[in-house]
N, C-alpha and C. Protein backbone atom coordinates (compact mmCIF):
# COMPACT_ATOMS: atom_id res chain seq x y z
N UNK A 1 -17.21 159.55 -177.96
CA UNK A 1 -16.01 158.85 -177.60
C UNK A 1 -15.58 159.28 -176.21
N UNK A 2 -15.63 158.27 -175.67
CA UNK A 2 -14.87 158.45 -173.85
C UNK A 2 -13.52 158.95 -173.83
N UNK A 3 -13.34 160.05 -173.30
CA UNK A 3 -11.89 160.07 -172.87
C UNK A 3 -11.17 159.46 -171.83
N UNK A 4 -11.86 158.95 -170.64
CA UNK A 4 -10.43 158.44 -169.86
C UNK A 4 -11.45 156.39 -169.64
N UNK A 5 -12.19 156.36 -170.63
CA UNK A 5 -12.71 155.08 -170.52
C UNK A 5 -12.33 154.20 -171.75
N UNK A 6 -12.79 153.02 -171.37
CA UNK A 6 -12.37 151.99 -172.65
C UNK A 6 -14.06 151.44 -173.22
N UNK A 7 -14.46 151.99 -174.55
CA UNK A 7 -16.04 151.13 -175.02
C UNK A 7 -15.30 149.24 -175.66
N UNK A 8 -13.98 149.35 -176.03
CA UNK A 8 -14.06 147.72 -175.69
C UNK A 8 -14.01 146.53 -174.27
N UNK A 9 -15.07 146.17 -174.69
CA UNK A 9 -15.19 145.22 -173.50
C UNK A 9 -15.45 143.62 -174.18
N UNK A 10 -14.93 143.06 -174.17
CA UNK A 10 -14.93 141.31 -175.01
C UNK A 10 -16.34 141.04 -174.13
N UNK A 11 -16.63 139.75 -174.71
CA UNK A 11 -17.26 138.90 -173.86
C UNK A 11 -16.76 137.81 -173.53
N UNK A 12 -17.70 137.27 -172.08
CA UNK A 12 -16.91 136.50 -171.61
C UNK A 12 -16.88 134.77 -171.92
N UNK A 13 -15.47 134.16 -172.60
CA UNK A 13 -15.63 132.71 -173.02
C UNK A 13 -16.03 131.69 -171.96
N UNK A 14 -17.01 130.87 -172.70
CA UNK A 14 -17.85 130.02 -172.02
C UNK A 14 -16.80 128.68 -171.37
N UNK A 15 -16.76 127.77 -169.71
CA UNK A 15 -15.93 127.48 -170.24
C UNK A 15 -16.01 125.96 -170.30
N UNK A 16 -14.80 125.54 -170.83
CA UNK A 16 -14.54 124.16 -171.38
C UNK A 16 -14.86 123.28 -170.89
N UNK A 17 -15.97 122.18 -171.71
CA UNK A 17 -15.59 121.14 -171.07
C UNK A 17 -14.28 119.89 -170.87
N UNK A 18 -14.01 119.70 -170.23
CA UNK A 18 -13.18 118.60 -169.41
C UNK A 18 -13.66 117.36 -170.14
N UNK A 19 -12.76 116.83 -171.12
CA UNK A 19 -13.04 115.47 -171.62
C UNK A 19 -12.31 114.65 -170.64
N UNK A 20 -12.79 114.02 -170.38
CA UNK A 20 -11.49 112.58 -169.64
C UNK A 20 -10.91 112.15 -170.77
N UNK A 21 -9.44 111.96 -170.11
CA UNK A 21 -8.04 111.39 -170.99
C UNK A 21 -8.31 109.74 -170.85
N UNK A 22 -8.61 109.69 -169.56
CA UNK A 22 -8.73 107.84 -169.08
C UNK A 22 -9.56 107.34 -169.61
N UNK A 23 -9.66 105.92 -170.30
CA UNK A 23 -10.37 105.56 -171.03
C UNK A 23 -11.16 104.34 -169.76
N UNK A 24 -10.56 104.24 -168.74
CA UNK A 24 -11.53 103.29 -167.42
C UNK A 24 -12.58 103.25 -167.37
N UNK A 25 -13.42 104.59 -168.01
CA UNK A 25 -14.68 104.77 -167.89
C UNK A 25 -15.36 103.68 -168.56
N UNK A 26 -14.74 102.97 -169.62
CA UNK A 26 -15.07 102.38 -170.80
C UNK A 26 -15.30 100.93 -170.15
N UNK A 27 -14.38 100.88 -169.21
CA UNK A 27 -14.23 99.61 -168.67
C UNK A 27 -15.23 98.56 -167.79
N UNK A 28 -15.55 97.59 -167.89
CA UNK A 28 -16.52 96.80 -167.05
C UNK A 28 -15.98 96.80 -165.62
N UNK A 29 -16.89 96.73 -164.38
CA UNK A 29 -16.50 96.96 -163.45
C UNK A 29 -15.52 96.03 -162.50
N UNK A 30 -15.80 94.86 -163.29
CA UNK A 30 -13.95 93.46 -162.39
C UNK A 30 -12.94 94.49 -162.72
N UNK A 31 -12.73 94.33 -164.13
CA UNK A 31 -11.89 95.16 -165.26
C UNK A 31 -11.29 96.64 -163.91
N UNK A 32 -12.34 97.32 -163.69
CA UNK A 32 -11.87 98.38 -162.92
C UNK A 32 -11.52 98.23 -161.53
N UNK A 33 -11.59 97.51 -160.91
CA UNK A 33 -11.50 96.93 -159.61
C UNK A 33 -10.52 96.32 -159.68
N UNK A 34 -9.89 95.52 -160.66
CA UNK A 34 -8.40 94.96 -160.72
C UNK A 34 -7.68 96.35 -161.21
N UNK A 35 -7.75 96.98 -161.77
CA UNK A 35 -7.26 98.26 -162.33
C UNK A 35 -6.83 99.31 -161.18
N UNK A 36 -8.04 99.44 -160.34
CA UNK A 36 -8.29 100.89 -159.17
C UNK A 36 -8.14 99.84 -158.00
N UNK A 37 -8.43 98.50 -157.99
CA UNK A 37 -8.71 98.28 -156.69
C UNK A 37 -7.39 98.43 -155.76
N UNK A 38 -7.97 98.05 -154.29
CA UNK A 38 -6.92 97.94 -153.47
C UNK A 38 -5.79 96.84 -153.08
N UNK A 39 -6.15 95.98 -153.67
CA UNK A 39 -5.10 94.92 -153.51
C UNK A 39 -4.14 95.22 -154.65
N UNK A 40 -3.10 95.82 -154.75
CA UNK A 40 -1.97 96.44 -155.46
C UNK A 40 -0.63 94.87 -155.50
N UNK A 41 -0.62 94.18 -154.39
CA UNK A 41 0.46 93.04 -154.44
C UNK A 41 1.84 93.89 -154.19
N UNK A 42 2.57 93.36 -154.11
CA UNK A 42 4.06 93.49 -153.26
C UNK A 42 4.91 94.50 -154.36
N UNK A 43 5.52 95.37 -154.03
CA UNK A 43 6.11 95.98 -155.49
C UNK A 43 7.35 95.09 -156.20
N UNK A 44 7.21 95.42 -157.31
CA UNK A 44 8.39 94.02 -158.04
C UNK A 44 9.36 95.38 -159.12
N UNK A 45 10.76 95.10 -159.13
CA UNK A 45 11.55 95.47 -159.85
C UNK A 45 12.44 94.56 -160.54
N UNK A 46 12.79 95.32 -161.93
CA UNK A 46 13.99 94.38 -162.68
C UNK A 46 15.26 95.08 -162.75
N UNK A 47 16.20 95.13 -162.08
CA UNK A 47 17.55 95.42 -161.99
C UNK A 47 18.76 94.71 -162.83
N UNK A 48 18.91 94.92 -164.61
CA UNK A 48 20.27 94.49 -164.71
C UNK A 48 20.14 92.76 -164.42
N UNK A 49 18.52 92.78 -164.62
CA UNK A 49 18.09 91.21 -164.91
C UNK A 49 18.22 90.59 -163.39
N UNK A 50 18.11 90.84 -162.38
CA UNK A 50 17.66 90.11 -161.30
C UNK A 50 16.24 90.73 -160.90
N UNK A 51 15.77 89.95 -160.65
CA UNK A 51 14.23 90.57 -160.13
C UNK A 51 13.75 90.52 -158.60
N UNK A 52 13.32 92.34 -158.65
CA UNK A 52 13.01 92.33 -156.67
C UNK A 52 11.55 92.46 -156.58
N UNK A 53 11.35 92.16 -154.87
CA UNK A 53 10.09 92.12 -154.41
C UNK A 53 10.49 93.06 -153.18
N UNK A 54 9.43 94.18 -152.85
CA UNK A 54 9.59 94.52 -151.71
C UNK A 54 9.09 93.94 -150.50
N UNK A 55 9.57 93.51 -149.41
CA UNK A 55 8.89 93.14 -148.13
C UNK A 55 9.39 93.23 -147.22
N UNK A 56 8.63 93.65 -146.02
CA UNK A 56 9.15 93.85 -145.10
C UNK A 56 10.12 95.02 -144.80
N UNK A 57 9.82 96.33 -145.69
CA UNK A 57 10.68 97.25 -145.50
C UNK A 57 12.18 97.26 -146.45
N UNK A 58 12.22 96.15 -146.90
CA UNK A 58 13.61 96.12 -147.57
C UNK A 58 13.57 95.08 -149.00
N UNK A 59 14.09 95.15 -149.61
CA UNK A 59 13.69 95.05 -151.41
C UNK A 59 14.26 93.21 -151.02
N UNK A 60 14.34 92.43 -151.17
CA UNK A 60 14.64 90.77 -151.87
C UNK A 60 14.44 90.23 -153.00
N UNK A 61 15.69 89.91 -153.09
CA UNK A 61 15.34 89.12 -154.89
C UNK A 61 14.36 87.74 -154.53
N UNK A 62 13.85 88.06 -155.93
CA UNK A 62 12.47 86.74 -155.99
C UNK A 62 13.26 85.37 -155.77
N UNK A 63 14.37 85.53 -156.33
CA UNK A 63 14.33 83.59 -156.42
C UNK A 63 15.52 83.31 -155.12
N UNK A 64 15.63 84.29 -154.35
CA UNK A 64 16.73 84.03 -153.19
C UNK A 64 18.09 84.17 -153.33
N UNK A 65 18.37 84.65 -154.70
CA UNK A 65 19.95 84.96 -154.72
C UNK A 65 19.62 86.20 -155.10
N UNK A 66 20.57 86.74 -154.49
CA UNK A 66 20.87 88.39 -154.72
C UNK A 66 22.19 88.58 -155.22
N UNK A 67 22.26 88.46 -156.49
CA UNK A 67 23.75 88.40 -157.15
C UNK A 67 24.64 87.84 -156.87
N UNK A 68 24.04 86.24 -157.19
CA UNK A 68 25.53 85.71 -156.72
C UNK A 68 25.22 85.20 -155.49
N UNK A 69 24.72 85.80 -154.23
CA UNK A 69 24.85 85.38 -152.94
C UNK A 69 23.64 84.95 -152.28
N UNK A 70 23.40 83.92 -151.46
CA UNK A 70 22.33 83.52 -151.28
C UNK A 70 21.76 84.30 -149.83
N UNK A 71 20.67 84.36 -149.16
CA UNK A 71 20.33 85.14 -148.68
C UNK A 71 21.31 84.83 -146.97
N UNK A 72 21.08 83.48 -146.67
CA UNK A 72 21.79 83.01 -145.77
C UNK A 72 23.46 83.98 -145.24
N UNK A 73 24.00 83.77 -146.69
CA UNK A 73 25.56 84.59 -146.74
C UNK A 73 25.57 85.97 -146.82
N UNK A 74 24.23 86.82 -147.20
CA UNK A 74 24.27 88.15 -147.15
C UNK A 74 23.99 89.02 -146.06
N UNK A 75 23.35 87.88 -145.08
CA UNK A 75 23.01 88.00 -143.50
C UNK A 75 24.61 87.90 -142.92
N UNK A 76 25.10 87.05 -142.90
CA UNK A 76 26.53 86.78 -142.26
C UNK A 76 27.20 87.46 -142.58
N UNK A 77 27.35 87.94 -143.63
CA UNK A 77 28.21 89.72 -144.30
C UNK A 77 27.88 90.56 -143.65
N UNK A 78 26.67 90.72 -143.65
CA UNK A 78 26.57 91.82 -143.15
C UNK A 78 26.17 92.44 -141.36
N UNK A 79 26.47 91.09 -140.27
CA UNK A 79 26.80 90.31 -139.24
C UNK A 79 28.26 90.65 -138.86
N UNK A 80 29.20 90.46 -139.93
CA UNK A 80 30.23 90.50 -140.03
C UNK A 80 30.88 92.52 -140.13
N UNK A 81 29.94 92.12 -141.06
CA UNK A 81 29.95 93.95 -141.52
C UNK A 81 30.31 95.07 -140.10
N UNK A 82 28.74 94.30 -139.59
CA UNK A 82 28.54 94.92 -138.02
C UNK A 82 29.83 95.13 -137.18
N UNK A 83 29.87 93.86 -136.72
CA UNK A 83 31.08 93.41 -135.94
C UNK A 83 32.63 94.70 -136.09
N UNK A 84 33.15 94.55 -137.91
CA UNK A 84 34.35 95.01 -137.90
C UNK A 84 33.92 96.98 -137.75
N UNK A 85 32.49 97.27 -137.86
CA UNK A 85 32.37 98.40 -137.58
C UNK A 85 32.38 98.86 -136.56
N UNK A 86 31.75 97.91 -135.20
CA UNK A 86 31.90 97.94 -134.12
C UNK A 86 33.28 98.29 -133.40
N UNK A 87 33.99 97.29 -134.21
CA UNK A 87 35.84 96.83 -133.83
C UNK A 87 35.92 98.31 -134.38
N UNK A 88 35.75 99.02 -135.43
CA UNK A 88 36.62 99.87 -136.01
C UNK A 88 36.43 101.06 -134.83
N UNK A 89 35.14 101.30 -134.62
CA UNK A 89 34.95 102.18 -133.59
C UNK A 89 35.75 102.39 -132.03
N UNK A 90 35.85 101.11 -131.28
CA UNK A 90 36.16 100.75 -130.73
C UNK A 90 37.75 101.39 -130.38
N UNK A 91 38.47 100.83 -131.88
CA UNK A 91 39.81 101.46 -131.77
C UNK A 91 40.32 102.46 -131.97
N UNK A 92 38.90 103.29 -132.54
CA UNK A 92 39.45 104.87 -132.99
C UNK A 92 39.08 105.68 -131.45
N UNK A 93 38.38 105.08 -130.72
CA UNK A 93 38.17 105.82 -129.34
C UNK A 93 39.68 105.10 -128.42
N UNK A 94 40.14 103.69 -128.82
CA UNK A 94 41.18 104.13 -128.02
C UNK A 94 42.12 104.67 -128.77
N UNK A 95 42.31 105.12 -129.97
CA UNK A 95 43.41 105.79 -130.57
C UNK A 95 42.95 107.31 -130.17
N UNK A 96 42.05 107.63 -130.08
CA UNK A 96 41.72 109.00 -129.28
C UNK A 96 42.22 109.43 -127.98
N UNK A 97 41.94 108.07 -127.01
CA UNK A 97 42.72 108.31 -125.87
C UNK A 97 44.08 108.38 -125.53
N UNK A 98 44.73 107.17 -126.63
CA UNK A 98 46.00 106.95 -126.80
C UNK A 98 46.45 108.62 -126.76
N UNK A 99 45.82 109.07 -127.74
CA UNK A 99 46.74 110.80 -128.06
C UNK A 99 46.50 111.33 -126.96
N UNK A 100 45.36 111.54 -126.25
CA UNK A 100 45.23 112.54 -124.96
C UNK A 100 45.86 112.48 -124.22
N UNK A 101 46.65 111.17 -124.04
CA UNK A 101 47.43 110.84 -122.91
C UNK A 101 48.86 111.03 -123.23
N UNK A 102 49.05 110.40 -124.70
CA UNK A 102 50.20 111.82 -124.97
C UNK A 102 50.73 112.95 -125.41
N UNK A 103 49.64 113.41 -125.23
CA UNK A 103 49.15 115.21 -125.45
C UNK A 103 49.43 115.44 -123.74
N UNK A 104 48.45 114.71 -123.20
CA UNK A 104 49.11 115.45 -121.61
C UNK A 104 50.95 114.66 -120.72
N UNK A 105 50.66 113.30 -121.43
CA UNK A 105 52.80 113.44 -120.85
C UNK A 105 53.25 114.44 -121.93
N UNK A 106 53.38 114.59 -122.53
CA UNK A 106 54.31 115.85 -123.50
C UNK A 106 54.14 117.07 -123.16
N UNK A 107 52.53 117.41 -122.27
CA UNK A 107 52.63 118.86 -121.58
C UNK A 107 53.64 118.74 -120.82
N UNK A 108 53.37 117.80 -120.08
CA UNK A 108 53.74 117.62 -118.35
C UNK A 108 55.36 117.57 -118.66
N UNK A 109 55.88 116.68 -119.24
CA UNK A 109 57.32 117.14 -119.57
C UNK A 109 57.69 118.07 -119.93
N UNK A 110 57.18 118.88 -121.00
CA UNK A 110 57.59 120.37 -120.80
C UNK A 110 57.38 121.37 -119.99
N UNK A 111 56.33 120.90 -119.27
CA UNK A 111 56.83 122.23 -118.25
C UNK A 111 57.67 121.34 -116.80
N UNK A 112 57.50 120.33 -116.65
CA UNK A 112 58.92 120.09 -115.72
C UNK A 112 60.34 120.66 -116.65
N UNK A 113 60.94 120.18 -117.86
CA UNK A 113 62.05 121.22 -118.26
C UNK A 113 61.89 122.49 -118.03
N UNK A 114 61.16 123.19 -118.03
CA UNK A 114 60.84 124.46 -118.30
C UNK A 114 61.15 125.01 -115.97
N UNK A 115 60.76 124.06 -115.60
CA UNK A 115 61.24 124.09 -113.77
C UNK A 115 62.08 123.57 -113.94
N UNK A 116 63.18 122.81 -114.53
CA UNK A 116 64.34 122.49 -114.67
C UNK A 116 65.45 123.43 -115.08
N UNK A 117 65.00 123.94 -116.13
CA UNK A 117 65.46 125.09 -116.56
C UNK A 117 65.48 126.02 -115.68
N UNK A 118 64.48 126.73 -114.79
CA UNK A 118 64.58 128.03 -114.30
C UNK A 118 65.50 127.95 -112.99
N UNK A 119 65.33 126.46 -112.34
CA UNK A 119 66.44 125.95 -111.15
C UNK A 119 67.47 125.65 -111.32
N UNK A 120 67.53 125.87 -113.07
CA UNK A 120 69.29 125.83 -113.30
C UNK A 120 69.61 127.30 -113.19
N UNK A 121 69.29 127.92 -114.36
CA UNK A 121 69.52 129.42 -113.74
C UNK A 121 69.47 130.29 -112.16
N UNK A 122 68.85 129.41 -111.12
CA UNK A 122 68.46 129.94 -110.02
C UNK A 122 69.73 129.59 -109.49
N UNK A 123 70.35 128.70 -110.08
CA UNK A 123 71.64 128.05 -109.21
C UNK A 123 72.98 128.45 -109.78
N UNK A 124 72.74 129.17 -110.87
CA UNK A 124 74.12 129.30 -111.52
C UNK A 124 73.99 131.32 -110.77
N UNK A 125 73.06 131.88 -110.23
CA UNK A 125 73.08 132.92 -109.92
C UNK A 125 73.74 132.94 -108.95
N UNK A 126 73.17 131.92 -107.84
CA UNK A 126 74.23 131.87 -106.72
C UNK A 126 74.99 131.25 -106.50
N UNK A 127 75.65 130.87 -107.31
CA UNK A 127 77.13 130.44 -106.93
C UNK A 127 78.05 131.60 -108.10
């Protein structure tokens, strides 16, 4: 008997074969070519029962209404959309300026009082 060794040693399990889960193999080769091939077609979703197509970067409903609105009017919304974001911007830069300008008359008047003030005291000294 070994003292600072181990006489168990296992042997080593042989290893597994890999069944395939996919049954494609099974399949005739059209069969797999419509399956694997590369023509995949446009992606299509069902949303709450309207149905989309992707193209062109951005999803469209198949039959041209997109809830209610036809594609024509969802362009002009959002045309419109533009526009009042534009406008909104527009007025928050002059409401920005608006304040700077009276951030600086409200300096500027206080420190003219403030030289108003000290030429009153300058005058009540000498007399």
């Amino acid at each position: 008997m070994p003292l600072f060794g181990s006489t168990f040693s296992p042997k080593k399990t042989p290893p597994r074969k890999s069944a395939s889960l996919s049954n494609l193999h099974n399949l005739d080769r059209s069969t797999r070519e419509v399956e694997l091939g590369l023509d995949y077609g446009t992606p299509t979703m069902n949303l709450a029962g309207q149905s989309l197509k992707f193209e062109n970067g951005q999803w469209v409903a198949e039959t041209g209404v997109s809830g209610g609105v036809d594609r024509r009017e969802a362009q002009r919304l959002r045309r419109r959309n533009q526009q009042l974001e534009e406008e909104n911007n527009l007025l928050r830069l002059k409401v920005d300026i608006l304040l700077d300008m009276l951030s600086e008359t409200t300096a500027e008047s206080h420190l003219m009082e403030k030289e108003l003030d000290e030429l009153k005291s300058v005058s009540r000294r000498r007399k």
